[in-house]
Protein backbone atom coordinates (compact mmCIF):
# COMPACT_ATOMS: atom_id res chain seq x y z
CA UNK A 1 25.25 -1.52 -6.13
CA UNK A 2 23.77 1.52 -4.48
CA UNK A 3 20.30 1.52 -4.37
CA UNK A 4 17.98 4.50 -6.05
CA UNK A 5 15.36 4.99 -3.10
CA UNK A 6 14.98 2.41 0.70
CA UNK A 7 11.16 2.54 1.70
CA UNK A 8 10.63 1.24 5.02
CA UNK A 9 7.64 -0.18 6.28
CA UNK A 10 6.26 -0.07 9.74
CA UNK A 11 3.41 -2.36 10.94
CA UNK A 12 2.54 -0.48 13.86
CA UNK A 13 1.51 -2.13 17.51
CA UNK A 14 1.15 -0.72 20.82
CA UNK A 15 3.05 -3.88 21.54
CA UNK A 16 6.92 -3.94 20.32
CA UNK A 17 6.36 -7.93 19.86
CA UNK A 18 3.68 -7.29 17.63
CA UNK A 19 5.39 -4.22 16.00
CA UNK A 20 6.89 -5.30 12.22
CA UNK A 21 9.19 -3.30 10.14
CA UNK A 22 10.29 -3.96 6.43
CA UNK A 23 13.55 -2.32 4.52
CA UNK A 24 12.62 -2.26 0.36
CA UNK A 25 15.87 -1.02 -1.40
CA UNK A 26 14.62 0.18 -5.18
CA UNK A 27 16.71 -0.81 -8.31
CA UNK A 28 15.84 -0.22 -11.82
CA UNK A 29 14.22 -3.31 -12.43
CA UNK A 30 13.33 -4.84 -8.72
CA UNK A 31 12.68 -3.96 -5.16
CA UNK A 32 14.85 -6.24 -3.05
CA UNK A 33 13.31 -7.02 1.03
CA UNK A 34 16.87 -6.42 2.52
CA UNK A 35 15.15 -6.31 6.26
CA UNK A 36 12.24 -7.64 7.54
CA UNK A 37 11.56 -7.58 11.60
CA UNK A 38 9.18 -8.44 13.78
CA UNK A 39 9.01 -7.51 17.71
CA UNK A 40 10.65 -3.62 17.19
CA UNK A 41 10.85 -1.20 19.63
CA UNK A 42 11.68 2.51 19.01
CA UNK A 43 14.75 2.30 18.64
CA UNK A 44 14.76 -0.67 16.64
CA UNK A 45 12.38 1.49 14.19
CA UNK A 46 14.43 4.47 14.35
CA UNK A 47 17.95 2.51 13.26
CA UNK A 48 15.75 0.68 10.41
CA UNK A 49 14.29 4.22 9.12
CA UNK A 50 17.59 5.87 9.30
CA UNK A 51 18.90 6.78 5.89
CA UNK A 52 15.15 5.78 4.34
CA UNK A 53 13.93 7.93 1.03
CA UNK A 54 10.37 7.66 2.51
CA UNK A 55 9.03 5.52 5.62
CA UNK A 56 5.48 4.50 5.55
CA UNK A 57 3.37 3.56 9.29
CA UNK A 58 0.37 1.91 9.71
CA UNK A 59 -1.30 3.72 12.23
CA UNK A 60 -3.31 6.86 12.29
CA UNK A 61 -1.45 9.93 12.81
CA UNK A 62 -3.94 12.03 14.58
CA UNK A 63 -7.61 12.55 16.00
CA UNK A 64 -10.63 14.06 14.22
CA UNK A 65 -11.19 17.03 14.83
CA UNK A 66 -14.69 17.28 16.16
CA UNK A 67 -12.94 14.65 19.38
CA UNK A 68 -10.37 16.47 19.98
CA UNK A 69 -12.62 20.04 20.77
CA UNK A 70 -14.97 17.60 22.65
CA UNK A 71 -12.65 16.51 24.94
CA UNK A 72 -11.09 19.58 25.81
CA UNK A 73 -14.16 21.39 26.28
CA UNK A 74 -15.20 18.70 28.68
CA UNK A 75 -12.46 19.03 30.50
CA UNK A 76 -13.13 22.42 30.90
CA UNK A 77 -16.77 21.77 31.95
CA UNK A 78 -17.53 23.91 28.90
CA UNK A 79 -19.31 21.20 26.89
CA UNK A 80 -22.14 22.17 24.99
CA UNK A 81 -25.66 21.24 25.65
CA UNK A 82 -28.06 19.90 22.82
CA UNK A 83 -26.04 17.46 21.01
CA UNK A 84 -28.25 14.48 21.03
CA UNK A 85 -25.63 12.17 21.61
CA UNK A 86 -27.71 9.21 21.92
CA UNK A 87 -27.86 9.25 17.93
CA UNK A 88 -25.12 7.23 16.04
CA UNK A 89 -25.12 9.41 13.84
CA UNK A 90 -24.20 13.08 16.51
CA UNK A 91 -21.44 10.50 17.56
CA UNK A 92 -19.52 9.63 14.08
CA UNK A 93 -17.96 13.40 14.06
CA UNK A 94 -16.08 12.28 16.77
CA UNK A 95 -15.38 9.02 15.67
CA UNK A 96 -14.12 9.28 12.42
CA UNK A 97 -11.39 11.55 10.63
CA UNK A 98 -11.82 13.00 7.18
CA UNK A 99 -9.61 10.77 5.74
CA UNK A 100 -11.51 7.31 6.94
CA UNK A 101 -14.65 8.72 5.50
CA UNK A 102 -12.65 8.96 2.26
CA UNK A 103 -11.37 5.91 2.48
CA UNK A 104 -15.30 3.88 2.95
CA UNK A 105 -16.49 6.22 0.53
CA UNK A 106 -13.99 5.35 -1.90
CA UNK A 107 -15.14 1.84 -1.28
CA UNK A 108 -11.81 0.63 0.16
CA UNK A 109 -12.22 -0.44 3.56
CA UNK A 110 -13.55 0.81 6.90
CA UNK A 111 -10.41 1.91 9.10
CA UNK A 112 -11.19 1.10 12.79
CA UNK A 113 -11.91 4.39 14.94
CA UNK A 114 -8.92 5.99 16.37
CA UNK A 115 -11.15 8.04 18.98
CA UNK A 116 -13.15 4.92 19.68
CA UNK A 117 -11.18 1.65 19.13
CA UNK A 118 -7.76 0.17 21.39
CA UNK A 119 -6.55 1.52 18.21
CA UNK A 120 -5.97 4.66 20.26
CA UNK A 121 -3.05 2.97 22.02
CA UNK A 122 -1.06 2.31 18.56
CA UNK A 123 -1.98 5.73 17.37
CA UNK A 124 -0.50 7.17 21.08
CA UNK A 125 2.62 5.25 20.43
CA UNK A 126 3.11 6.55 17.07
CA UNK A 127 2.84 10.07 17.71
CA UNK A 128 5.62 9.85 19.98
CA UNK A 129 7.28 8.02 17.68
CA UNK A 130 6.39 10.94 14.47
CA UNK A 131 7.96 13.78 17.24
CA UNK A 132 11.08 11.14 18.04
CA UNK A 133 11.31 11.20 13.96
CA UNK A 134 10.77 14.71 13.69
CA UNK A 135 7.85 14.74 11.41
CA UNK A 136 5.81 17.48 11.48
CA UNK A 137 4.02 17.16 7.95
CA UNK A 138 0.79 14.14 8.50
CA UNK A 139 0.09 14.93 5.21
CA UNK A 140 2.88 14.25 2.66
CA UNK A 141 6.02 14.27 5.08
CA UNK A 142 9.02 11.63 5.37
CA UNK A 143 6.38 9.79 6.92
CA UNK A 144 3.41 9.03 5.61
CA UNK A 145 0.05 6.98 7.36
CA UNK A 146 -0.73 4.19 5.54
CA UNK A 147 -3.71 1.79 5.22
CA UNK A 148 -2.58 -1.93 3.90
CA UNK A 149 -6.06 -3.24 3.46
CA UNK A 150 -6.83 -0.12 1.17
CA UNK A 151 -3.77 -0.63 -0.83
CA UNK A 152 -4.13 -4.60 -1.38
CA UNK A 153 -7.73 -4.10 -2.50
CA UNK A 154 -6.82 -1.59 -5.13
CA UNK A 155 -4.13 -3.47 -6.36
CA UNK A 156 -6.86 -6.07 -6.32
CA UNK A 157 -5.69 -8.33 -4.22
CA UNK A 158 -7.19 -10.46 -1.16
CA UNK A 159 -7.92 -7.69 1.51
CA UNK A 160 -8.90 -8.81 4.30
CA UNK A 161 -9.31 -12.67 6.26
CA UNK A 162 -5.24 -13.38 6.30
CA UNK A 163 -5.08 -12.16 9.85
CA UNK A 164 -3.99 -14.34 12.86
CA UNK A 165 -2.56 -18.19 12.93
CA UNK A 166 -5.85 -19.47 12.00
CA UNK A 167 -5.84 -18.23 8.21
CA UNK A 168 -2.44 -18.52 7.68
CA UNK A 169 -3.36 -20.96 4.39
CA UNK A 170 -5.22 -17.50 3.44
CA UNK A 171 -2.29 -15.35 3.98
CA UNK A 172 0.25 -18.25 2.26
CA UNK A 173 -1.91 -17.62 -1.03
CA UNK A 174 -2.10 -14.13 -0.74
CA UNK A 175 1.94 -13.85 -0.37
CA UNK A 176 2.13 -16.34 -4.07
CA UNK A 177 -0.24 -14.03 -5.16
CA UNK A 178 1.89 -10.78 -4.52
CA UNK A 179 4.92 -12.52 -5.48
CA UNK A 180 3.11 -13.22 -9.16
CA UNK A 181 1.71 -9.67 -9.71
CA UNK A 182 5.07 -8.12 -8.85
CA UNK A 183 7.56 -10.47 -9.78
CA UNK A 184 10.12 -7.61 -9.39
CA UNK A 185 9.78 -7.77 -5.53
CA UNK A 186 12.62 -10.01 -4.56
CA UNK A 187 11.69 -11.14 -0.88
CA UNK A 188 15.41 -13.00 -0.82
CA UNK A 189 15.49 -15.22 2.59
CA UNK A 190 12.20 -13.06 4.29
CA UNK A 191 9.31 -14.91 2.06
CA UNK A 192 8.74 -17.93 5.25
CA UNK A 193 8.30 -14.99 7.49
CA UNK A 194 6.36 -13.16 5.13
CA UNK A 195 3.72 -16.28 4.66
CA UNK A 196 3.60 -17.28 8.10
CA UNK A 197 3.02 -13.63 9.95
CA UNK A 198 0.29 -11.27 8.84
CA UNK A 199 2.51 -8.66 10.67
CA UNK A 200 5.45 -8.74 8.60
CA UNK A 201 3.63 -8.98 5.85
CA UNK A 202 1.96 -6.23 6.46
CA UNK A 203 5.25 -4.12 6.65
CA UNK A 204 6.11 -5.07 3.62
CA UNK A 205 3.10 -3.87 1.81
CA UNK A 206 3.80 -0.50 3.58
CA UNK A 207 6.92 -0.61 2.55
CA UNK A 208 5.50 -0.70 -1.03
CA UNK A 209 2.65 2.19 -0.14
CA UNK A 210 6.41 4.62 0.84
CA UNK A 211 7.18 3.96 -2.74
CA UNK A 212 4.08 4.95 -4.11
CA UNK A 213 3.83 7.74 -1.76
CA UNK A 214 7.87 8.89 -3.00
CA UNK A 215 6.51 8.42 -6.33
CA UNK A 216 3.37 11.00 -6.27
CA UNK A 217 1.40 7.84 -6.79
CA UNK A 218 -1.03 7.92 -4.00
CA UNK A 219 -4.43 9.91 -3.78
CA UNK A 220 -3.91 12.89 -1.86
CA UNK A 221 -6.35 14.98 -0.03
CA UNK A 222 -8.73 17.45 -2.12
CA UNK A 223 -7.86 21.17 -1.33
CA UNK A 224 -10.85 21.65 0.67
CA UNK A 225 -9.58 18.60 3.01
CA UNK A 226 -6.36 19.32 3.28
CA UNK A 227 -6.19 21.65 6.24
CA UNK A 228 -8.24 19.14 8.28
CA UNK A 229 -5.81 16.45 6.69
CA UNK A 230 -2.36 18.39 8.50
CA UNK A 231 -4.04 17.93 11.60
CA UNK A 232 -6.38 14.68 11.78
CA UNK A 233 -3.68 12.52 8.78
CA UNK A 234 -3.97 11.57 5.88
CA UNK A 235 -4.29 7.35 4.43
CA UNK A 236 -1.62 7.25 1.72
CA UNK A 237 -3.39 4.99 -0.98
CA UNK A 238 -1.73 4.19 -4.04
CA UNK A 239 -3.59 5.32 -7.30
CA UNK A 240 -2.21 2.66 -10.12
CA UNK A 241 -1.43 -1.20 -10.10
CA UNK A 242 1.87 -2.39 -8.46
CA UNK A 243 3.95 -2.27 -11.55
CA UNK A 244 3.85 1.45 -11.76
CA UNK A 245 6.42 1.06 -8.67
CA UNK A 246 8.81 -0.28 -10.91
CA UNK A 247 8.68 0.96 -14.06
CA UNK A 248 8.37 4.72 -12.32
CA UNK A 249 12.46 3.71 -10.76
């Protein structure tokens, strides 16, 4: 049976070992996890994606824009004088993007700092990857930026904690509880992998923010955000409860 929509899900690293990617094919009445990878390359990630109704990556896809004038009028020795950057607070301009200030203000997590965090090296790897794809819209393209921790905590899920070997009896639970909120998500032969790596699991919740995203179902950015938004990204955040992915097919 032909499938109505594929959402893939990429769990982006600067490392291709640590670099997960998750194929959702969308029925009427489930989602079946016909994919699920872990240690992708590009061109792993551009075979999975091929053919894909919407792809979801977690990473950011740009830079505010406050760092990015900074830097190139430093390297232009044209930097302004005055700007008190001793104070915290002259620095978060070039810190944070419009869209992670929406996201803590919205009370759904506090994305790490792609200006000022080794996040920077998955968010370099990704825009090569967005011009390898071809996307050009960091808004509401083919692609859209995701944010699992923002999506599990509105869906109210556990949000944070699962990560690395050490809470894997955290990220075990969190996969049963998934699995009981959206008993339409048929995992098939993935669900070990899902329970015993944080990566590939979360892929798969990305893979589940593409659907929401392909469904209008995510919070997009107000008008007077938007033009920032098609240059810094926007964090795709789905507005309603997992079963609205399923009864919307």
């Amino acid at each position: 049976m032909t499938p109505a929509m594929r959402t893939v899900g990429v769990d982006l690293s600067a490392s291709p070992a640590k670099t997960a990617v998750a194929v959702l094919d969308w029925f009427d009445d489930r989602a079946e996890l016909t994919e699920l990878v872990v240690g992708a390359d590009d061109a792993e990630i551009r075979r999975l994606v091929d053919g894909a109704t919407r792809i979801g990556i977690d990473s950011p896809f740009g830079w505010p824009d406050d760092f990015v004038e900074f830097v190139v009028a430093h390297h232009h020795q044209e930097s302004q004088p005055g700007r008190r950057l001793d104070e915290i607070a002259n620095r978060r301009p070039l810190a944070l993007r419009r869209t992670d200030l929406w996201i803590a203000e919205s009370g759904l997590g506090r994305p790490l700092s792609v200006s000022a965090d080794q996040i920077a090296h998955v968010a370099f790897r990704c825009a090569g990857l967005l011009a390898d794809l071809g996307v050009r819209d960091r808004v509401d393209g083919w692609a859209v930026e995701a944010y699992p921790a923002g999506a599990l905590k509105r869906w109210g899920l556990i949000s944070r904690g699962y990560k690395r070997a050490a809470n894997r009896t955290v990220l075990t639970e969190l996969v049963d509880a998934l699995r009981t909120t959206a008993p339409w998500l048929e995992p098939a032969a993935h669900a070990d992998l899902m329970g015993r790596d944080d990566d590939a699991f979360d892929a798969v919740i990305t893979a589940l923010i593409a659907r929401a995203a392909a469904l209008g179902r995510t919070t997009p950015p107000s008008a007077e955000d938007r033009a920032v938004a098609s240059r810094e990204g926007w964090i795709h955040v789905p507005d309603g409860d997992l079963g609205g992915l399923i009864a919307a097919g």
